[in-house]
Protein backbone atom coordinates (compact mmCIF):
# COMPACT_ATOMS: atom_id res chain seq x y z
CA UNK A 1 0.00 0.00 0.00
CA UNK A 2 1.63 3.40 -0.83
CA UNK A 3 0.85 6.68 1.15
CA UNK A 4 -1.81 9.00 0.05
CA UNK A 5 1.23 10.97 -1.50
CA UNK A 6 2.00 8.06 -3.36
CA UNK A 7 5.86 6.73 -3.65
CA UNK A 8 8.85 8.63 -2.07
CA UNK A 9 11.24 10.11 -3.37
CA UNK A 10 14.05 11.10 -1.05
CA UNK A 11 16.96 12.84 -1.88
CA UNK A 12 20.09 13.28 0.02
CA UNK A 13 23.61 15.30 -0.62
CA UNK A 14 25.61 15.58 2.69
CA UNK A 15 23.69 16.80 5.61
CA UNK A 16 20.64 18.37 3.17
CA UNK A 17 17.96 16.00 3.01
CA UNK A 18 14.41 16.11 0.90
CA UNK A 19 11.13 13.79 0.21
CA UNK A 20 9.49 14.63 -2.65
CA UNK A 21 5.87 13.20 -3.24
CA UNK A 22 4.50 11.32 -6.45
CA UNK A 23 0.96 12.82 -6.28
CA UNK A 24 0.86 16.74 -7.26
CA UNK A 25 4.92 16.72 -7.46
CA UNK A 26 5.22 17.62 -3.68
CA UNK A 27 8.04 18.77 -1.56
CA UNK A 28 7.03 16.83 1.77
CA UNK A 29 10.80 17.26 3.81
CA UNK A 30 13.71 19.57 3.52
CA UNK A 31 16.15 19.90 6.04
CA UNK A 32 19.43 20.85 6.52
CA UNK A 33 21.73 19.55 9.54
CA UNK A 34 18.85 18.00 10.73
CA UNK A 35 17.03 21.30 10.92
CA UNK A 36 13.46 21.33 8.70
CA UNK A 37 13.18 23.94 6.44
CA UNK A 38 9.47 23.38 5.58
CA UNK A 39 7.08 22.57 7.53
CA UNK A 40 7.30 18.45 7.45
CA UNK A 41 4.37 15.91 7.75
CA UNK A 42 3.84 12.71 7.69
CA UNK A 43 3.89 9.92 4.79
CA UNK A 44 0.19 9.12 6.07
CA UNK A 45 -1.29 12.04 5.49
CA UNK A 46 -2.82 14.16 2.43
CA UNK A 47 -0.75 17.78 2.50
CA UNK A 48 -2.17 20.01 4.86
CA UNK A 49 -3.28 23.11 3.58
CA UNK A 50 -1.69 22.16 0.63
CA UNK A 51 1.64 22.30 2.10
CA UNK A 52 4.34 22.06 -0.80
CA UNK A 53 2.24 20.95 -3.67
CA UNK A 54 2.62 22.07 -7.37
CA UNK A 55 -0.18 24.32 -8.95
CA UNK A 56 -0.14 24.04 -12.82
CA UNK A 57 -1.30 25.60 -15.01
CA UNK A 58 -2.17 28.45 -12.94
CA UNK A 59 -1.91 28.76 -8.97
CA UNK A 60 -4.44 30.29 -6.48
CA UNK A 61 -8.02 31.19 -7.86
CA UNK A 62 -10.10 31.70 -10.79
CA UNK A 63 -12.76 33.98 -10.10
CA UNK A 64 -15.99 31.60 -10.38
CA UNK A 65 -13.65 29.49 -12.59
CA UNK A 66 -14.92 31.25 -15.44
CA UNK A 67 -12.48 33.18 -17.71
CA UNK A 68 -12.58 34.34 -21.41
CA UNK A 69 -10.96 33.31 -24.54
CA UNK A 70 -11.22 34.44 -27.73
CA UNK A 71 -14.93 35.72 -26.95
CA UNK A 72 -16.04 32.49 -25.57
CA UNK A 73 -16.68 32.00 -21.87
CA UNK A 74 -14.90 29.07 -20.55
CA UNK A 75 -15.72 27.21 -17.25
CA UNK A 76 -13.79 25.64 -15.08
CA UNK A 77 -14.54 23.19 -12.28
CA UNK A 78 -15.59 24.49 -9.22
CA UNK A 79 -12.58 23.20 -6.67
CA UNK A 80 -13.06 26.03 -3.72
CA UNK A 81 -16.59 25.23 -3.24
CA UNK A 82 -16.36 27.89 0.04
CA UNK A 83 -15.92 30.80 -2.28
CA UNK A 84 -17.26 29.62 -5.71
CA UNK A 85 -13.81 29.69 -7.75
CA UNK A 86 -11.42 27.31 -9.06
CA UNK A 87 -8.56 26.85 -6.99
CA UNK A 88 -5.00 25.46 -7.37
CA UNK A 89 -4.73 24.65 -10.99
CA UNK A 90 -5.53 21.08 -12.66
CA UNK A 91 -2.40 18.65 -11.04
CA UNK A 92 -3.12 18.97 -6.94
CA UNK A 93 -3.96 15.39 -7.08
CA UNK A 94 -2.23 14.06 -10.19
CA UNK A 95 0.49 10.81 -9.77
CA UNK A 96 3.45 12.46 -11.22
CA UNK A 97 5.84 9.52 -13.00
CA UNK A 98 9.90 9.53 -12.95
CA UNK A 99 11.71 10.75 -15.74
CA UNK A 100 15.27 10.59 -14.22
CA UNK A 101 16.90 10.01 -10.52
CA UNK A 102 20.00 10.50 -8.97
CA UNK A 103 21.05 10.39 -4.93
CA UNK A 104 20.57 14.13 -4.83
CA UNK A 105 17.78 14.92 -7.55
CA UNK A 106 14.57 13.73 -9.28
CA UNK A 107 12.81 14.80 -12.53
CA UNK A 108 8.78 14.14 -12.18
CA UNK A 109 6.64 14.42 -15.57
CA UNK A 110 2.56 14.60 -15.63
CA UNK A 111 0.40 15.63 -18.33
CA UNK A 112 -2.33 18.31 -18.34
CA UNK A 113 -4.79 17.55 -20.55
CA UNK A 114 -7.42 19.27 -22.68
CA UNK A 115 -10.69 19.25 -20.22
CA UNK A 116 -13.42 21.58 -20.28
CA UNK A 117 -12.57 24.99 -19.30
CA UNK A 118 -8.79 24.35 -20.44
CA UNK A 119 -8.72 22.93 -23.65
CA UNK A 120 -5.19 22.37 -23.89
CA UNK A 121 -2.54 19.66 -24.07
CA UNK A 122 0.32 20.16 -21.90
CA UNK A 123 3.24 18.13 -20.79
CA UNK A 124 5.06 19.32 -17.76
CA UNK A 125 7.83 18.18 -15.33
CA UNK A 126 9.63 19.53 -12.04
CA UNK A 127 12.73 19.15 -11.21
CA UNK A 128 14.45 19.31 -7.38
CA UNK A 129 17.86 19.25 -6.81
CA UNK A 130 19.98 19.50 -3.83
CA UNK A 131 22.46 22.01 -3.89
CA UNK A 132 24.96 24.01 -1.62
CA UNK A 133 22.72 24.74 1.35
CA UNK A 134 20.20 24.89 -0.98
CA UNK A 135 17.27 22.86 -2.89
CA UNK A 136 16.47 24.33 -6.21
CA UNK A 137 13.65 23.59 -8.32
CA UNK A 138 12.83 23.89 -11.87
CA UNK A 139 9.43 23.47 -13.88
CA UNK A 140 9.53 22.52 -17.61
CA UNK A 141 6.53 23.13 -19.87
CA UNK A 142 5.78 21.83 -23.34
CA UNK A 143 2.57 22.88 -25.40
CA UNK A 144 1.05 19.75 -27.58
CA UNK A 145 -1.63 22.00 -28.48
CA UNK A 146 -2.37 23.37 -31.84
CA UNK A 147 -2.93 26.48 -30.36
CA UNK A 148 -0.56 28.58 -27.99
CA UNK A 149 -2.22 27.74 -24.22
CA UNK A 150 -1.99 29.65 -21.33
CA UNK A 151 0.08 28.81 -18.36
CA UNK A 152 1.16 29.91 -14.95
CA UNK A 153 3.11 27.81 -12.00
CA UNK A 154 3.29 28.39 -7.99
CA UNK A 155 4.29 26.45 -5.74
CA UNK A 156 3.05 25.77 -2.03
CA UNK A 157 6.01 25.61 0.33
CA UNK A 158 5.61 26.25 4.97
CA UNK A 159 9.00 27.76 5.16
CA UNK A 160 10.00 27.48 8.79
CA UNK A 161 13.35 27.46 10.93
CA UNK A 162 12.56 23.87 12.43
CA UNK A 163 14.18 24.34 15.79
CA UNK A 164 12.67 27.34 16.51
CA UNK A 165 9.08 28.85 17.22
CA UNK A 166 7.39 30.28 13.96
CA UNK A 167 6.17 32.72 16.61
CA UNK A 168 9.30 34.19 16.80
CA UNK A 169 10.88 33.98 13.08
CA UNK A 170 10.57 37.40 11.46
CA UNK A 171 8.84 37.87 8.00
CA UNK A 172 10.63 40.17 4.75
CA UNK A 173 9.12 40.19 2.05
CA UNK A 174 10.51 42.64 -0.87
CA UNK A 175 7.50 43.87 -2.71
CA UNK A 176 6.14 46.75 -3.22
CA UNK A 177 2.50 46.41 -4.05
CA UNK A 178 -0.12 44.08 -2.54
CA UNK A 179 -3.08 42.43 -4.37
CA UNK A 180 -6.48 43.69 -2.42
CA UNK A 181 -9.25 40.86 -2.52
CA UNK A 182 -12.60 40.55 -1.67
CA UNK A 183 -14.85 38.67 0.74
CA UNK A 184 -14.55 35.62 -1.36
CA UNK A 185 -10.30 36.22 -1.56
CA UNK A 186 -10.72 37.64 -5.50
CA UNK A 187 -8.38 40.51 -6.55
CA UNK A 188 -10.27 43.86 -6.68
CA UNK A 189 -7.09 45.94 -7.44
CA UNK A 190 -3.26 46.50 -6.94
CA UNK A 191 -2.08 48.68 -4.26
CA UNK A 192 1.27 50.42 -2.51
CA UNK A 193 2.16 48.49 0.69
CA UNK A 194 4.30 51.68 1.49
CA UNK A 195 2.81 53.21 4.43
CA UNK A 196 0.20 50.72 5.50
CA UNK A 197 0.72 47.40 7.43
CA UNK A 198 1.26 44.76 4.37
CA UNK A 199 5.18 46.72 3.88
CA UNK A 200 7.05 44.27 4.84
CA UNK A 201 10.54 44.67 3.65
CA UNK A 202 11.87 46.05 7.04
CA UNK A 203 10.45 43.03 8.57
CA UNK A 204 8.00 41.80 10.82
CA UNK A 205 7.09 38.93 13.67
CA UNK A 206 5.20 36.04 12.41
CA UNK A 207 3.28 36.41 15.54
CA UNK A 208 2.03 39.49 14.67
CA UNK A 209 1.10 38.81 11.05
CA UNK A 210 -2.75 37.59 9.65
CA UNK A 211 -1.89 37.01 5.86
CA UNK A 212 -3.86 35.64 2.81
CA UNK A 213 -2.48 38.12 0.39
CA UNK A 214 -0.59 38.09 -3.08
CA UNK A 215 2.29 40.55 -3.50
CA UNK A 216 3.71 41.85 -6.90
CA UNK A 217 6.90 44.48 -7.87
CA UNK A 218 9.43 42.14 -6.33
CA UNK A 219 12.66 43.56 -5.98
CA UNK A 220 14.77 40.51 -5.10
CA UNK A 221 17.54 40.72 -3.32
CA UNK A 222 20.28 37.70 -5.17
CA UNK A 223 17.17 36.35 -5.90
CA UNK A 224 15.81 36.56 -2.54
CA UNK A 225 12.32 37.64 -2.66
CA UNK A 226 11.60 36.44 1.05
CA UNK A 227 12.99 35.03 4.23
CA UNK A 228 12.30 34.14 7.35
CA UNK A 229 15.41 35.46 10.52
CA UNK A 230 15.33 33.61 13.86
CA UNK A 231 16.83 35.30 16.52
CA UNK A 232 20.36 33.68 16.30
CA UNK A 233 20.71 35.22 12.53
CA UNK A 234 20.33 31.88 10.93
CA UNK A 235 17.52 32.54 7.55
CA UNK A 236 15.39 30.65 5.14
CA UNK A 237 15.29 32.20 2.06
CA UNK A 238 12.77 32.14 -1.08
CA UNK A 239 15.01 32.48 -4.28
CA UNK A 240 12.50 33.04 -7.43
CA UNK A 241 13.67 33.64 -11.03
CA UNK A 242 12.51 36.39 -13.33
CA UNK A 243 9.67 34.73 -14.06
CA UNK A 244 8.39 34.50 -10.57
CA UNK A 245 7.39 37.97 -10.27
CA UNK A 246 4.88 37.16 -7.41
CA UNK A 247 4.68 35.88 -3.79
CA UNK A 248 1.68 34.60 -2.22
CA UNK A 249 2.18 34.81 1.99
CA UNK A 250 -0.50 32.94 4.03
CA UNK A 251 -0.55 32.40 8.22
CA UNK A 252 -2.28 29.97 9.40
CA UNK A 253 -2.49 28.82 13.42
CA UNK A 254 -4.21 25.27 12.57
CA UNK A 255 -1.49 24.05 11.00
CA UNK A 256 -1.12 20.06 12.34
CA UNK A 257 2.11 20.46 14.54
CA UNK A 258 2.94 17.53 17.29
CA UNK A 259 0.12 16.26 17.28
CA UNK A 260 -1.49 19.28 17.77
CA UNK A 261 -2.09 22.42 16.15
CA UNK A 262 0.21 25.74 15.66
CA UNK A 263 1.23 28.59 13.79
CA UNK A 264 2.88 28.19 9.77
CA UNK A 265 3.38 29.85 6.83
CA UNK A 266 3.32 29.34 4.05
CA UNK A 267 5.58 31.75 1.06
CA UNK A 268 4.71 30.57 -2.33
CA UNK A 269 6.59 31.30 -5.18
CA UNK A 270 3.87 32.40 -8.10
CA UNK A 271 4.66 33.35 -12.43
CA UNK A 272 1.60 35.13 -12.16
CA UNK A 273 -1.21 36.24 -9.49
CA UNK A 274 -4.37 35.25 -7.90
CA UNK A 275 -7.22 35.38 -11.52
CA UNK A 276 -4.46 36.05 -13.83
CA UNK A 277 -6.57 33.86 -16.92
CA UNK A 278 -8.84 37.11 -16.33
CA UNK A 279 -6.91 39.75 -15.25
CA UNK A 280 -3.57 38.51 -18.12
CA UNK A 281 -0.95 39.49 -15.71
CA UNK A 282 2.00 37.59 -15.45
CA UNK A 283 0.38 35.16 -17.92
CA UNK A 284 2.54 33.68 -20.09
CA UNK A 285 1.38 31.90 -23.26
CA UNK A 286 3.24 28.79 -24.78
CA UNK A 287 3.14 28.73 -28.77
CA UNK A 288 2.68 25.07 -30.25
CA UNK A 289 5.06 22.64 -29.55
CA UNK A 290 6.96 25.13 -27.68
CA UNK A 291 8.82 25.29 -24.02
CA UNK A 292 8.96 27.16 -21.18
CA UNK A 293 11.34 26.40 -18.25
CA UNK A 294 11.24 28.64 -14.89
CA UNK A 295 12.59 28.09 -11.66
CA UNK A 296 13.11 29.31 -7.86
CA UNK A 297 14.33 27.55 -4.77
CA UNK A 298 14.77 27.58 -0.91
CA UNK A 299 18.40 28.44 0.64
CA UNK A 300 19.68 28.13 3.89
CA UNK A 301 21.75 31.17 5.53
CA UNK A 302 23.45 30.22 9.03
CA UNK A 303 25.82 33.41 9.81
C-alpha cells in the first residue's frame, strides 16, 4: 500500500535532506543539519493546507472558474466550493511519473490535458535538486496543443526554521505592491504596501502577522524575494527567477504540529497572481510545440 502521496522520493547530498511526493509533485521534507526547512508531515497524510504541492497551469483562484478566450466564456470546475472559484490549478492530485533520478535529484513528468474549461494539451515536469545549502527547483513546460495555451506555476512551500518557534521567526518580504481581494479572496485591485501594514521589507514577527495576500513588484535581493530570521541570525530564504514575479504569503495557526495544532506559513513562489486567466498578468502563453522552463528555490543562511 503506498501513502496518500503516493511513492517517495528522497533525496540526500551531505547533511541536506528532501522527500518529494509522487501525487501533485510535492516537496514533503527539507532539512538541513537535521534542521526542517518546511514545515514536514507525515507519509500518512494528504498535504495540509496544501503544504508544498505544485499548482499548474495556474496557482491560487479563478474567479468563479470562469475566464474568457477568444470571446467564448470558458468554465472551469468548481474546486473552492467555500468561495465559488477554481482553486490550485488542474495537477493537486495528479500521480506524477519519474523521468530521471540520482542520490541528490529527481525529474517528475505529468500531463495536463485538454478538459473543459482548459482545452489544452500540456506536458510538464519539475525538477528538485539539492544544492549548496540549498534545494532548487525547476518546472519545464511543453505545449502539444495546436494552439498557444496559457500557463502559470506556484508552488506551495511552509517555510519554517525547524528548531525554533514560527512565533518568533521574522517575516521580509521585498515587494512593493499588494493584491487587495474581496470577501470571497478575489483581486479587486493593486495597491502600494508603502505606508500601510502589508510593507514588509523592514520586517515583521510572524506572531504578529494575519496574511492571505498576493504581492507583486518584487525587488529581489540575489534572488531573494523572502525570508524568514530567527533570533540567532540563521535565515530561510525564497530564491525566485525572473519569471516569478509574485509571492503569495499565508498564516495559518491550525497548522497540524505535534500532534497538535500551531502557527505556519506558508511563502509561495507564483509566475503570475491570484485570476491572472482574467486579469492577463503575469500570464505567459506557450506557442505550439513550444517550451517554457522557470525556476526558484529555498536556501539556507546560518551566519
Amino acid at each position: 500500500m503506498h501513502p496518500p502521496t503516493g511513492r517517495q522520493f528522497e533525496l540526500i547530498r551531505g547533511t541536506a535532506k528532501a522527500t518529494i511526493t509522487e501525487v501533485a509533485g510535492g516537496l514533503r521534507s527539507f532539512s538541513i543539519d537535521g534542521v526542517d526547512l518546511i514545515e514536514p508531515f507525515g507519509a500518512d497524510c494528504t498535504p495540509p493546507f496544501g503544504d508544498g504541492i505544485v499548482l499548474v497551469p495556474w496557482p491560487n483562484r479563478v474567479r468563479d472558474g470562469r475566464w474568457v478566450l477568444d470571446g467564448e466564456t470558458l468554465q472551469l470546475d468548481i474546486t473552492e466550493v467555500a468561495h465559488g472559484n477554481a482553486l490550485h490549478g488542474l495537477l493537486r492530485h495528479a500521480s506524477y511519473i519519474v523521468v530521471h533520478q540520482s542520490p541528490a535529484m529527481v525529474t517528475l513528468a505529468a500531463t495536463v490535458f485538454p478538459q473543459h474549461g482548459y482545452p489544452f494539451h500540456l506536458e510538464t515536469t519539475v525538477t528538485y535538486e539539492l544544492v549548496d545549502n540549498a534545494l532548487t527547483v525547476t518546472h519545464g513546460f511543453r505545449n502539444v496543443s495546436e494552439t498557444k495555451a496559457p500557463v502559470a506555476v506556484g508552488t506551495h512551500p511552509f517555510l519554517t526554521i525547524g528548531d525554533v518557534p514560527t512565533e518568533t521567526l521574522v517575516l521580509t518580504v521585498h515587494a512593493a505592491t499588494r493584491f487587495e481581494v474581496d470577501a470571497r479572496l478575489n483581486p479587486v485591485g493593486q495597491r502600494p504596501v508603502e505606508g500601510s501594514d502589508y510593507d514588509l521589507r523592514a520586517g515583521r514577527r510572524v506572531a504578529d502577522l494575519e496574511l492571505d495576500d498576493a504581492f507583486g513588484d518584487l525587488a529581489t535581493v540575489d534572488g531573494v524575494s523572502a525570508s524568514l530570521r530567527a533570533p540567532d541570525g540563521r535565515e530561510v530564504r525564497l530564491v525566485q527567477d525572473e519569471s516569478h514575479g509574485f509571492v503569495q504569503v499565508f498564516t495559518t495557526r491550525i497548522f497540524p504540529k505535534n500532534g497538535g495544532h500551531g502557527l505556519a506559513i506558508a511563502i509561495e513562489p507564483m509566475t503570475a497572481p491570484p485570476d491572472a486567466f482574467n486579469s492577463g498578468i503575469g500570464l505567459h502563453w506557450i506557442e505550439p510545440d513550444d517550451t517554457w522552463a522557470v525556476s526558484w528555490g529555498i536556501q539556507y543562511y546560518r551566519p
